[in-house]
Protein backbone atom coordinates (compact mmCIF):
# COMPACT_ATOMS: atom_id res chain seq x y z
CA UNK A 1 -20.77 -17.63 -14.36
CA UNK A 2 -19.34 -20.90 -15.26
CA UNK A 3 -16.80 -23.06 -13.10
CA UNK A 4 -13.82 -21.99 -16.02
CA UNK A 5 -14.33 -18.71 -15.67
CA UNK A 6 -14.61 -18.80 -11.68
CA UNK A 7 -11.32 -20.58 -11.34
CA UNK A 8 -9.42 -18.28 -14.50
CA UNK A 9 -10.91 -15.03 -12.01
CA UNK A 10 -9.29 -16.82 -9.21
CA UNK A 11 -5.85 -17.67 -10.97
CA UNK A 12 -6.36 -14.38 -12.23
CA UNK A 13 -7.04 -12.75 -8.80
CA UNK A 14 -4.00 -14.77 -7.11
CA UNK A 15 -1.33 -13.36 -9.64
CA UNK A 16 -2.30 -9.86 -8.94
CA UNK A 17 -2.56 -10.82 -5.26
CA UNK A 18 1.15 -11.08 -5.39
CA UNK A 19 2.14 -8.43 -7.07
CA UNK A 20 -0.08 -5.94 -4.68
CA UNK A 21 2.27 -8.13 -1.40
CA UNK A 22 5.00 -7.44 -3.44
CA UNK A 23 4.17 -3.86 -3.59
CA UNK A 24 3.11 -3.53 -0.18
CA UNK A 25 6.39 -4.51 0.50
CA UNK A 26 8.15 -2.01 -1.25
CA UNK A 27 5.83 0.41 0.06
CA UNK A 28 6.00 -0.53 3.74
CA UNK A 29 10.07 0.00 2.75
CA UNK A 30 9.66 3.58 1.39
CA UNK A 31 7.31 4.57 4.31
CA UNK A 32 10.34 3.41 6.45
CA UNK A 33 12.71 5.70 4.94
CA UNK A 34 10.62 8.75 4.61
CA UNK A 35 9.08 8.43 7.91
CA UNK A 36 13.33 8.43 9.75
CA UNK A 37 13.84 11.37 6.83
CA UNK A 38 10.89 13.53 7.99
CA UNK A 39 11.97 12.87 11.73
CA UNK A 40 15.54 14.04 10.71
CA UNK A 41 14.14 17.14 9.02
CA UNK A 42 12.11 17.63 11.84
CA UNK A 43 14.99 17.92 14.45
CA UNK A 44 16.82 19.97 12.27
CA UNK A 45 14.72 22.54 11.91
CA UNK A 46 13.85 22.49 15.77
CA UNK A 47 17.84 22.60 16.24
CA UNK A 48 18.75 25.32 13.33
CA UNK A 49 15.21 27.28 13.67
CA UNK A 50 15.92 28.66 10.18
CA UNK A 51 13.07 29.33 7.22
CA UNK A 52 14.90 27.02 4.91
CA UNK A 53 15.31 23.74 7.76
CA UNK A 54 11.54 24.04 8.26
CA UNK A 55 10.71 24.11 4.51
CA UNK A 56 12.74 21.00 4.42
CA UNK A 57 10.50 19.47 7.39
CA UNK A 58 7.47 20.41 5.72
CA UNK A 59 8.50 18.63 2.18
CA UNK A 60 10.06 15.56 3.85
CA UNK A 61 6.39 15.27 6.08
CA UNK A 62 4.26 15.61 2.26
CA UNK A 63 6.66 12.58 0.85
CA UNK A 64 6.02 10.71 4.18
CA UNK A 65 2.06 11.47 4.21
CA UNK A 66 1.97 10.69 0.26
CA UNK A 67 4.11 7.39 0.87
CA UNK A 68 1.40 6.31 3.54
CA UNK A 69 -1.44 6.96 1.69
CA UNK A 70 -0.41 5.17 -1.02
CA UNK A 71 0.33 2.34 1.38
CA UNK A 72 -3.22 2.62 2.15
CA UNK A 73 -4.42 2.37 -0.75
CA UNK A 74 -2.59 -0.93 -1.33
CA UNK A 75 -4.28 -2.51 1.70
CA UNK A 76 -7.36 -1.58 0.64
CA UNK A 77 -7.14 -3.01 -2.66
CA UNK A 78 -5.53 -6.22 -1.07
CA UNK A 79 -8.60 -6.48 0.92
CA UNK A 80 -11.00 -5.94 -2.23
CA UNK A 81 -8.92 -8.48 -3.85
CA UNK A 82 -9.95 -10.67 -1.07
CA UNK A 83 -13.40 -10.15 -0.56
CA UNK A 84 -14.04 -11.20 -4.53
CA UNK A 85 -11.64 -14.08 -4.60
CA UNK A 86 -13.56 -15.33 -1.31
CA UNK A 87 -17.09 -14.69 -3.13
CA UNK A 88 -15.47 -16.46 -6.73
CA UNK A 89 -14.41 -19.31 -3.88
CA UNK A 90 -18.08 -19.52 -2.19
CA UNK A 91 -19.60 -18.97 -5.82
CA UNK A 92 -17.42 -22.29 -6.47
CA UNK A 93 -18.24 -24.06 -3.48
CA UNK A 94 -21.86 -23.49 -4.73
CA UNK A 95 -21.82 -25.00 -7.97
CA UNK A 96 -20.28 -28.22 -6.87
């Protein structure tokens, strides 16, 4: 691959870097808020002990699970995203 197209990959590569931090961020905040709403349902349907407080629970746990697994996700791509831009960096280094 030729230097110009090793460094566009890397400008390329930082850009969505940012935007996945960016996400991450938002995600980490989501987690945050589902997470404290799933504990809430949770003692309210140990305190209440009624069908409809424990179908709350449950729901509130899925958005929780589905927020961190999305989070997940992000970190793994964020760590994709940094394994190539190293190898465009070493792939650089190389052809100097």
């Amino acid at each position: 691959m030729s230097r110009k197209m090793v460094e566009q990959r890397l400008i390329e590569g930082s850009g969505r870097m940012k935007r996945l931090h960016e996400e991450l961020h938002v995600a980490n905040e989501q987690l945050e808020h589902f997470a404290h709403e799933a504990e809430d349902e949770r003692v309210r349907a140990l305190v209440s002990e009624t069908p409809a407080a424990e179908r709350e629970h449950r729901e509130a746990t899925k958005h929780a699970v589905a927020m961190r697994r999305h989070r997940d996700e992000i970190h793994a791509e964020i760590a994709r995203l940094e394994q190539s831009q190293n190898d465009l960096l070493d792939q650089l280094a190389v052809d100097s």
